[in-house]
C-alpha atoms as a PDB file:
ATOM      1  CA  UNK A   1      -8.223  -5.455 -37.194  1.00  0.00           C
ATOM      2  CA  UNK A   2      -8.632  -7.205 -33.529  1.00  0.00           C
ATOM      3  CA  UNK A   3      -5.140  -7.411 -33.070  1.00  0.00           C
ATOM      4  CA  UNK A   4      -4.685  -3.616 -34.221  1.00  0.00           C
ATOM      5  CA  UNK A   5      -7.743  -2.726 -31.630  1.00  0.00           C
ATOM      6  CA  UNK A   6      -6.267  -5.029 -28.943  1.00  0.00           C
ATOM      7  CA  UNK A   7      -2.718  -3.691 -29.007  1.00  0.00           C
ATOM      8  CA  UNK A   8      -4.618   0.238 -29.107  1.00  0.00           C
ATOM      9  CA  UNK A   9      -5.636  -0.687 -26.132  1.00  0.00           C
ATOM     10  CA  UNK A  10      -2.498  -1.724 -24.373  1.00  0.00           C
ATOM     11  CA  UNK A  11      -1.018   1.034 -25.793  1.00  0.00           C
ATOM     12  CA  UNK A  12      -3.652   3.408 -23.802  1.00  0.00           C
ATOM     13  CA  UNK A  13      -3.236   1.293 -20.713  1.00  0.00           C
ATOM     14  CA  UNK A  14       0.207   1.688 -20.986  1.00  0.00           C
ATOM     15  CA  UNK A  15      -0.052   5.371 -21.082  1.00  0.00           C
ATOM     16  CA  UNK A  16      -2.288   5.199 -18.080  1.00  0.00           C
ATOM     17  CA  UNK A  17       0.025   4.060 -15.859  1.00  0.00           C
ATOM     18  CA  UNK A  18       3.090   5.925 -16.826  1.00  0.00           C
ATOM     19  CA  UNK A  19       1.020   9.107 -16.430  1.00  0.00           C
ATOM     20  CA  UNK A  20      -0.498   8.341 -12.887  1.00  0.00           C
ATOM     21  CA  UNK A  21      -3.822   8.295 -13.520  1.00  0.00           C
ATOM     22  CA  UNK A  22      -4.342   5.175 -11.424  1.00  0.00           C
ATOM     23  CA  UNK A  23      -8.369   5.488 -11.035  1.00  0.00           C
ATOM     24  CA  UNK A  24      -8.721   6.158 -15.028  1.00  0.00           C
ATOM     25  CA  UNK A  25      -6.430   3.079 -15.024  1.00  0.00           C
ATOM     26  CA  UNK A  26      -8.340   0.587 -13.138  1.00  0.00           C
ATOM     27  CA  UNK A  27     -11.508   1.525 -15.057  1.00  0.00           C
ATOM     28  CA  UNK A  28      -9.716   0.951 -18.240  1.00  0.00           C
ATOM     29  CA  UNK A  29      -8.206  -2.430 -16.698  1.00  0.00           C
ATOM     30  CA  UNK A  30     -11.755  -3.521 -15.815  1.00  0.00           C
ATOM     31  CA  UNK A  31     -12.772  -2.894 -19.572  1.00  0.00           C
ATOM     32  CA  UNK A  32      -9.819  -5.054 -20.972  1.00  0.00           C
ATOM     33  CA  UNK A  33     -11.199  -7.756 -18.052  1.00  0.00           C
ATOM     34  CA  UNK A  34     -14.504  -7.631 -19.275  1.00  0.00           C
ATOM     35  CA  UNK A  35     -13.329  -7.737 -23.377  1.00  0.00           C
ATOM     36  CA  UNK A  36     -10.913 -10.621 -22.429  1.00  0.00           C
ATOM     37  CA  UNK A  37      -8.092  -8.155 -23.557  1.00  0.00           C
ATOM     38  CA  UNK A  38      -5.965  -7.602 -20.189  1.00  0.00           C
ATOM     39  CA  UNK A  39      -2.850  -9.379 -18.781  1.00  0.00           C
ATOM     40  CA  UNK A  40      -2.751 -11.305 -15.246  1.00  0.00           C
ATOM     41  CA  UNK A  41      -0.747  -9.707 -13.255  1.00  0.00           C
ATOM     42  CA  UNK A  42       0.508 -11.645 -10.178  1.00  0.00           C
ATOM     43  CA  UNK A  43       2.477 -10.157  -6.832  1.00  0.00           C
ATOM     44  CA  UNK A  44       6.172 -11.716  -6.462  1.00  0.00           C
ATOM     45  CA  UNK A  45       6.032 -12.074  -3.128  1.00  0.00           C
ATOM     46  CA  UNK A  46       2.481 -12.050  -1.132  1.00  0.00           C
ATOM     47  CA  UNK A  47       2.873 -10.927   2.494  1.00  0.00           C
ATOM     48  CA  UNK A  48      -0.855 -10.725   3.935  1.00  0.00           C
ATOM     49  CA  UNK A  49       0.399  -8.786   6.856  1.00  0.00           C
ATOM     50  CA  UNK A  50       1.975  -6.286   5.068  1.00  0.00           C
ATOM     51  CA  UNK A  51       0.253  -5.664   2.546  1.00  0.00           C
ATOM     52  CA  UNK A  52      -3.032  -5.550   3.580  1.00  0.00           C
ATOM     53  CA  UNK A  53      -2.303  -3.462   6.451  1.00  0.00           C
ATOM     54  CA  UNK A  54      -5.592  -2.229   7.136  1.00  0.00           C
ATOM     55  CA  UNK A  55      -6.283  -5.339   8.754  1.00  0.00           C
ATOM     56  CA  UNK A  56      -4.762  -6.519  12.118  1.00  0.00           C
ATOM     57  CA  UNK A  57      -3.329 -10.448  12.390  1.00  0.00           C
ATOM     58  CA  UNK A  58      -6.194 -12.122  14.389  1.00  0.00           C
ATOM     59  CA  UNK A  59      -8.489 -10.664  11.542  1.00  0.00           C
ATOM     60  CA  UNK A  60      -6.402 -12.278   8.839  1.00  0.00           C
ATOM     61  CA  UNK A  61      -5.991 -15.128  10.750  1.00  0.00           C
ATOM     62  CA  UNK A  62      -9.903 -15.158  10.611  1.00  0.00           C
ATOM     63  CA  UNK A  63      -9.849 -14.973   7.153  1.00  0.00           C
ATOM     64  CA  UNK A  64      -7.755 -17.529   6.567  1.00  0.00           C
ATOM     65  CA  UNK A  65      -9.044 -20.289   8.729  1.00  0.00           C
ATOM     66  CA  UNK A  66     -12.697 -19.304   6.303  1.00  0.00           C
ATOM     67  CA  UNK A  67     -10.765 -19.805   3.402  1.00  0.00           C
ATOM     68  CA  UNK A  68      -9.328 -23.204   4.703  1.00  0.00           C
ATOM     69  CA  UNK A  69     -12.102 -24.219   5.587  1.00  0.00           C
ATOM     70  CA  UNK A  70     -14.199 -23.726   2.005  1.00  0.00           C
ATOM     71  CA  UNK A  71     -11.276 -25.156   0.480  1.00  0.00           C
ATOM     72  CA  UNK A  72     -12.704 -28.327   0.735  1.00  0.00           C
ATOM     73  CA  UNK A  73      -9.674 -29.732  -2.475  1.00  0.00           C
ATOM     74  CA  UNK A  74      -7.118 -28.301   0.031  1.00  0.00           C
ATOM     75  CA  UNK A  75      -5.128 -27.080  -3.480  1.00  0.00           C
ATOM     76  CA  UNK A  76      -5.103 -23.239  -1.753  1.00  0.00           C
ATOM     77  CA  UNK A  77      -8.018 -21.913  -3.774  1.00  0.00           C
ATOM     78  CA  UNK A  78     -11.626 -21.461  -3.512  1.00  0.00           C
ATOM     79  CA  UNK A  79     -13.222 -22.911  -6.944  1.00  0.00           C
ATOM     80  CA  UNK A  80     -16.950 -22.332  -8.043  1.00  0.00           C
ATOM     81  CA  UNK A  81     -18.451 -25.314  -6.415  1.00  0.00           C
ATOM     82  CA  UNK A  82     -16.549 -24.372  -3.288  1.00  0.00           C
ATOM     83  CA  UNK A  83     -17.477 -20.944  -3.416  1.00  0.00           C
ATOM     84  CA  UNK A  84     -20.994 -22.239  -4.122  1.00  0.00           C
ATOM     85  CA  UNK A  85     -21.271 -24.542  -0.955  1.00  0.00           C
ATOM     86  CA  UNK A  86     -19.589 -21.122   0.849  1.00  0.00           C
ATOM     87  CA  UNK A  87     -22.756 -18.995  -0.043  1.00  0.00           C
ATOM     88  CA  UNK A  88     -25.237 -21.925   0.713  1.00  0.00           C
ATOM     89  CA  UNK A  89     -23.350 -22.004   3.953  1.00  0.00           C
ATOM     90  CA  UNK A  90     -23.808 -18.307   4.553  1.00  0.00           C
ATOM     91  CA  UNK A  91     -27.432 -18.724   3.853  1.00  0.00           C
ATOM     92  CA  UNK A  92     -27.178 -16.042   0.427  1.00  0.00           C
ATOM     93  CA  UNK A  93     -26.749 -18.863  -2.335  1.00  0.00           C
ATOM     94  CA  UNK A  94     -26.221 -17.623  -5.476  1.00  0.00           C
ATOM     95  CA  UNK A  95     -26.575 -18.405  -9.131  1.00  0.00           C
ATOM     96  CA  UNK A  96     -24.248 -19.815 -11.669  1.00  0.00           C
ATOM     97  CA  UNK A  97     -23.464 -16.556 -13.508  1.00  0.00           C
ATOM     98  CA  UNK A  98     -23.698 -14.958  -9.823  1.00  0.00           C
ATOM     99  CA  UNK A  99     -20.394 -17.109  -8.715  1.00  0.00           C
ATOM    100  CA  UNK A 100     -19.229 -16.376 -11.475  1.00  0.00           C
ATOM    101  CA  UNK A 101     -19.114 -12.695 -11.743  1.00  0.00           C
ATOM    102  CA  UNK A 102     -18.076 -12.647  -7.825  1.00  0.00           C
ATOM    103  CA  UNK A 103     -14.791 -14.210  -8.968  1.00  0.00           C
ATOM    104  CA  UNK A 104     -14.415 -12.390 -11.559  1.00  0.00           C
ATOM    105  CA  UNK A 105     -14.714  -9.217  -9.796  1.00  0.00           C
ATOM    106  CA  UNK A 106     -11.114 -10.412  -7.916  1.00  0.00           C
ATOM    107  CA  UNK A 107      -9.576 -12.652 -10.166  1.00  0.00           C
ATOM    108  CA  UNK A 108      -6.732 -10.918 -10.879  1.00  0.00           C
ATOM    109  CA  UNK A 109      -4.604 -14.028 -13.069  1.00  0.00           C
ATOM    110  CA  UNK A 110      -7.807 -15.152 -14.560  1.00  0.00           C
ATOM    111  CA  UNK A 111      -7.662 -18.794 -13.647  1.00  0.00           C
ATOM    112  CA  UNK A 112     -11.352 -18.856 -12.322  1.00  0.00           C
ATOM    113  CA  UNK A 113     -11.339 -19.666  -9.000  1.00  0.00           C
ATOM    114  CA  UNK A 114      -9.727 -17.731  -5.335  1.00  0.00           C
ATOM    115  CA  UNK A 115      -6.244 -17.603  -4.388  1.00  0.00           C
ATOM    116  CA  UNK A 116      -5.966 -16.600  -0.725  1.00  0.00           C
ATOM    117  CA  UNK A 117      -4.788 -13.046  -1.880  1.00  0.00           C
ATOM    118  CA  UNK A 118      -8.013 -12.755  -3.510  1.00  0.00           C
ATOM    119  CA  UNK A 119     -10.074 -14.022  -1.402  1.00  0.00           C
ATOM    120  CA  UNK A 120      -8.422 -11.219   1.140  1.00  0.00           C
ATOM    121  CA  UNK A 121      -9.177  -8.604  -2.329  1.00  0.00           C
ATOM    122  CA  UNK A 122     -12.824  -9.334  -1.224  1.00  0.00           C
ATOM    123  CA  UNK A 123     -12.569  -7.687   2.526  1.00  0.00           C
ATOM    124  CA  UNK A 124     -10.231  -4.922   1.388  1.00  0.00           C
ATOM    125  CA  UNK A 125     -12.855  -3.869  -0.976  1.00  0.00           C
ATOM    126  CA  UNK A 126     -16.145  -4.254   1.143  1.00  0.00           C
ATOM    127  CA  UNK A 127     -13.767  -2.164   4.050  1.00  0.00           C
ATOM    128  CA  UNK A 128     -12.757   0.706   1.635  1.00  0.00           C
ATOM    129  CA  UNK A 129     -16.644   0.285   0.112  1.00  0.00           C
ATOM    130  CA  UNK A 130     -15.510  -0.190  -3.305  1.00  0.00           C
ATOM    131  CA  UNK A 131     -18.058  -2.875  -3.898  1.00  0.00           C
ATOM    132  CA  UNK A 132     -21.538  -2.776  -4.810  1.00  0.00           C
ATOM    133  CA  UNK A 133     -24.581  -2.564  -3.100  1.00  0.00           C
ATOM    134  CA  UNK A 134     -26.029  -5.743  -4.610  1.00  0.00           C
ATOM    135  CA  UNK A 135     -22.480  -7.531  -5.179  1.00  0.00           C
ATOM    136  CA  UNK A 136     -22.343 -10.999  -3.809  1.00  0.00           C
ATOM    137  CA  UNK A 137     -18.737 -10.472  -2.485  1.00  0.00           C
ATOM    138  CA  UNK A 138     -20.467  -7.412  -0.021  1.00  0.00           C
ATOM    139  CA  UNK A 139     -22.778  -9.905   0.639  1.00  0.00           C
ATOM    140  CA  UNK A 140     -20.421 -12.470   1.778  1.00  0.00           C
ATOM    141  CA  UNK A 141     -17.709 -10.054   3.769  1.00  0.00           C
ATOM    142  CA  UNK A 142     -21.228  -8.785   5.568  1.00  0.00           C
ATOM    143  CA  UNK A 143     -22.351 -12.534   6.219  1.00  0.00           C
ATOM    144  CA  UNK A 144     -18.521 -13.821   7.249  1.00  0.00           C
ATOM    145  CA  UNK A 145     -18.817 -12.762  10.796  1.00  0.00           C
ATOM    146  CA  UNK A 146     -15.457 -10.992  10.572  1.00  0.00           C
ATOM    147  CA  UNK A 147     -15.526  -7.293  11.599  1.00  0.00           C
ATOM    148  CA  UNK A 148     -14.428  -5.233   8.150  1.00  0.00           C
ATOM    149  CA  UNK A 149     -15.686  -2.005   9.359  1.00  0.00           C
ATOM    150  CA  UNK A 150     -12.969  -0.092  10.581  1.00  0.00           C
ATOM    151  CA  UNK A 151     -11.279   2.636   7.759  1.00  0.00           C
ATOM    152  CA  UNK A 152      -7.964   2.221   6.726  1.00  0.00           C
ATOM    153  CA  UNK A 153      -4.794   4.763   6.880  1.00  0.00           C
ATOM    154  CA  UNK A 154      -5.649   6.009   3.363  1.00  0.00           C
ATOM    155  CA  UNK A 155      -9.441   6.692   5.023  1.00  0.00           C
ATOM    156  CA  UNK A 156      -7.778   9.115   7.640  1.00  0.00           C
ATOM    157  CA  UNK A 157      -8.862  13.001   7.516  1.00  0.00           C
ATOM    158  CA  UNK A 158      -5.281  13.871   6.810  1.00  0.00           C
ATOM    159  CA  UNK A 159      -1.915  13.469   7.256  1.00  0.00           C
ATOM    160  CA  UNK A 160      -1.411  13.713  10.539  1.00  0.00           C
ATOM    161  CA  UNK A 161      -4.487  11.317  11.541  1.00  0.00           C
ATOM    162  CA  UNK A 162      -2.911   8.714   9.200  1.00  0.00           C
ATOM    163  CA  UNK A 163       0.718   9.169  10.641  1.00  0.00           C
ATOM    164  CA  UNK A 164      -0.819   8.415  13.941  1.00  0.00           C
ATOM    165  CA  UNK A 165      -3.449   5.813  12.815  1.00  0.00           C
ATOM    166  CA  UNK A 166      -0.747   3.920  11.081  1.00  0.00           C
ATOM    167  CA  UNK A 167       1.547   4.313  14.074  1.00  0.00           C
ATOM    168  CA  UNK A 168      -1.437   2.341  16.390  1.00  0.00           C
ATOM    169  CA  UNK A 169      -1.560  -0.492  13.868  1.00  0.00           C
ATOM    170  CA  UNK A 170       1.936  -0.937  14.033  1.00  0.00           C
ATOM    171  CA  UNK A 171       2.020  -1.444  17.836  1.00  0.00           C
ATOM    172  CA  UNK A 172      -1.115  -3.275  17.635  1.00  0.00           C
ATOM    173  CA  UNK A 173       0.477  -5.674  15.099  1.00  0.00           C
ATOM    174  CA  UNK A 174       3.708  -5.875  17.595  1.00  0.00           C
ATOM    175  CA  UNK A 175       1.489  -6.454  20.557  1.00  0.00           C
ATOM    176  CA  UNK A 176      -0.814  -9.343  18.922  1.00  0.00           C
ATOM    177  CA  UNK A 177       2.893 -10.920  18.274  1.00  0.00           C
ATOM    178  CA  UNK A 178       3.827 -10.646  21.355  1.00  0.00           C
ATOM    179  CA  UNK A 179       1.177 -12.008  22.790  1.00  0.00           C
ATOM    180  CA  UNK A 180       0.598 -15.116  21.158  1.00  0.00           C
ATOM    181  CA  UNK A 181       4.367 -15.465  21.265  1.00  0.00           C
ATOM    182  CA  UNK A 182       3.825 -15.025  25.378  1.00  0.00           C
ATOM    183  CA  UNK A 183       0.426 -17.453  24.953  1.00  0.00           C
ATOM    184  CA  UNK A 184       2.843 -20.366  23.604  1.00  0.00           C
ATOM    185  CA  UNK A 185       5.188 -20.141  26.006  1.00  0.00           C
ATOM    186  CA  UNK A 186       2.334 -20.339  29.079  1.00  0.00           C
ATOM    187  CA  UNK A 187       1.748 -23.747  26.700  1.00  0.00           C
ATOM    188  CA  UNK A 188       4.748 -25.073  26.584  1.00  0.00           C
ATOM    189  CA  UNK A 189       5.253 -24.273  30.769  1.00  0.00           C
ATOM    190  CA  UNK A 190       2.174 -26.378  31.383  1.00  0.00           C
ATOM    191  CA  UNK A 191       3.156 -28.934  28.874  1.00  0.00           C
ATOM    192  CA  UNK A 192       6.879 -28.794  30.996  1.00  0.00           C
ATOM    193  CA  UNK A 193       4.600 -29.249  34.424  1.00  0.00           C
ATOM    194  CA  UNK A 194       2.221 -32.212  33.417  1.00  0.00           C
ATOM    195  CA  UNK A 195       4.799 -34.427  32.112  1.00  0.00           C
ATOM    196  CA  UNK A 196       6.466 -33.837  35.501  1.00  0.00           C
ATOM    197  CA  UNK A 197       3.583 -34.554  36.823  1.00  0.00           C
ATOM    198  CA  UNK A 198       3.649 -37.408  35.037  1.00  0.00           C
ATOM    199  CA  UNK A 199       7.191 -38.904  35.599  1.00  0.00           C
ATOM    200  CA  UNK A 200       6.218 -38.088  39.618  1.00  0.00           C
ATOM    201  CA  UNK A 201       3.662 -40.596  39.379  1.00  0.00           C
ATOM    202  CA  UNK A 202       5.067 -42.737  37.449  1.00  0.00           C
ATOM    203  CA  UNK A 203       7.862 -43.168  39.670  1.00  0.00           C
ATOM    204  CA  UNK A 204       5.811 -43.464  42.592  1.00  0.00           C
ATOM    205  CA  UNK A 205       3.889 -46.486  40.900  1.00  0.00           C
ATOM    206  CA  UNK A 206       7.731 -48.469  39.881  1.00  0.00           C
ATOM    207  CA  UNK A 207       9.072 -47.773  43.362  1.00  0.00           C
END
């Protein structure tokens, strides 16, 4: 009888997503979660800067040197106890079930603790405000110090606004390249002119 109910199920998620109904979907995909009936799914490839776009590099950046440095087992995820210190840290601890239910709310392979994509899940959510009120992830994105506010191109009044909004991040993207591209080579110049320096004085000692 479970397995008839569980495969029902499948079936009607299956359905779902042939048919487009993507928000009927989810909902139905966060049932399955919740009865231990749905399927990890995993991305192939994960490209942070392309595909969460709503978010420009030094942000991500941001969000990854957080999530380094929680991950105190430096094995590129966040477990309870890490996630547990994290909160402490923040100064909103939480309870067992609490940490729980915060991971759960991104876990998307069901291993129990934070990949990096996940742990990003947790910003794209609080900046589209698909989280809760009272959810411990808000909680942390609001704590985290890193500016979430801003809408995305799927927030824009129309068309048009989202052409041109997605337009700007593009440049903005470019120009944040560019410029720590430009801020490396100023390095490497003065790196160049001190060990100059260097030999100079060196040679003036030997002499």
């Amino acid at each position: 009888m479970a397995s008839k109910e569980l495969a029902q199920k499948l079936q009607r998620r299956l359905q779902l997503e042939e048919s487009g109904e993507a928000v009927e979907g989810e909902l139905c995909r966060r049932q399955d979660i919740n009865e231990g009936a749905a399927q990890p799914r995993r991305a192939a490839v994960f490209n942070p800067y392309t595909e969460f776009k709503e978010f420009s590099r030094r942000q991500i950046k941001d969000m990854e040197r957080m999530f380094r440095l929680y991950d105190s087992g430096r094995d590129g995820y966040i477990d309870l106890m890490e996630l547990k210190l994290m909160m402490e840290k923040l100064g909103a601890p939480q309870t067992h079930l609490g940490l729980k239910n915060m991971i759960k709310e991104v876990d998307e392979d069901f291993d129990g603790k934070l990949s990096f994509r996940e742990f990003l899940l947790i910003f794209h959510k609080a900046a589209a405000g698909e989280l809760e009120e009272d959810s411990g992830l808000l909680t942390l994105a609001k704590l985290s110090e890193i500016d979430v506010s801003i809408e995305g191109v799927k927030g824009a009044k129309n068309f048009f606004e989202a052409k041109v909004q997605a337009l700007s991040s593009a440049s903005k993207f470019e120009a944040e390249i560019k410029a720590e591209q430009d801020e490396r080579k100023r390095e490497e110049e003065e790196r160049k002119h001190r060990r100059a320096a260097f030999r100079e004085l060196k040679s003036a000692f030997t002499q």
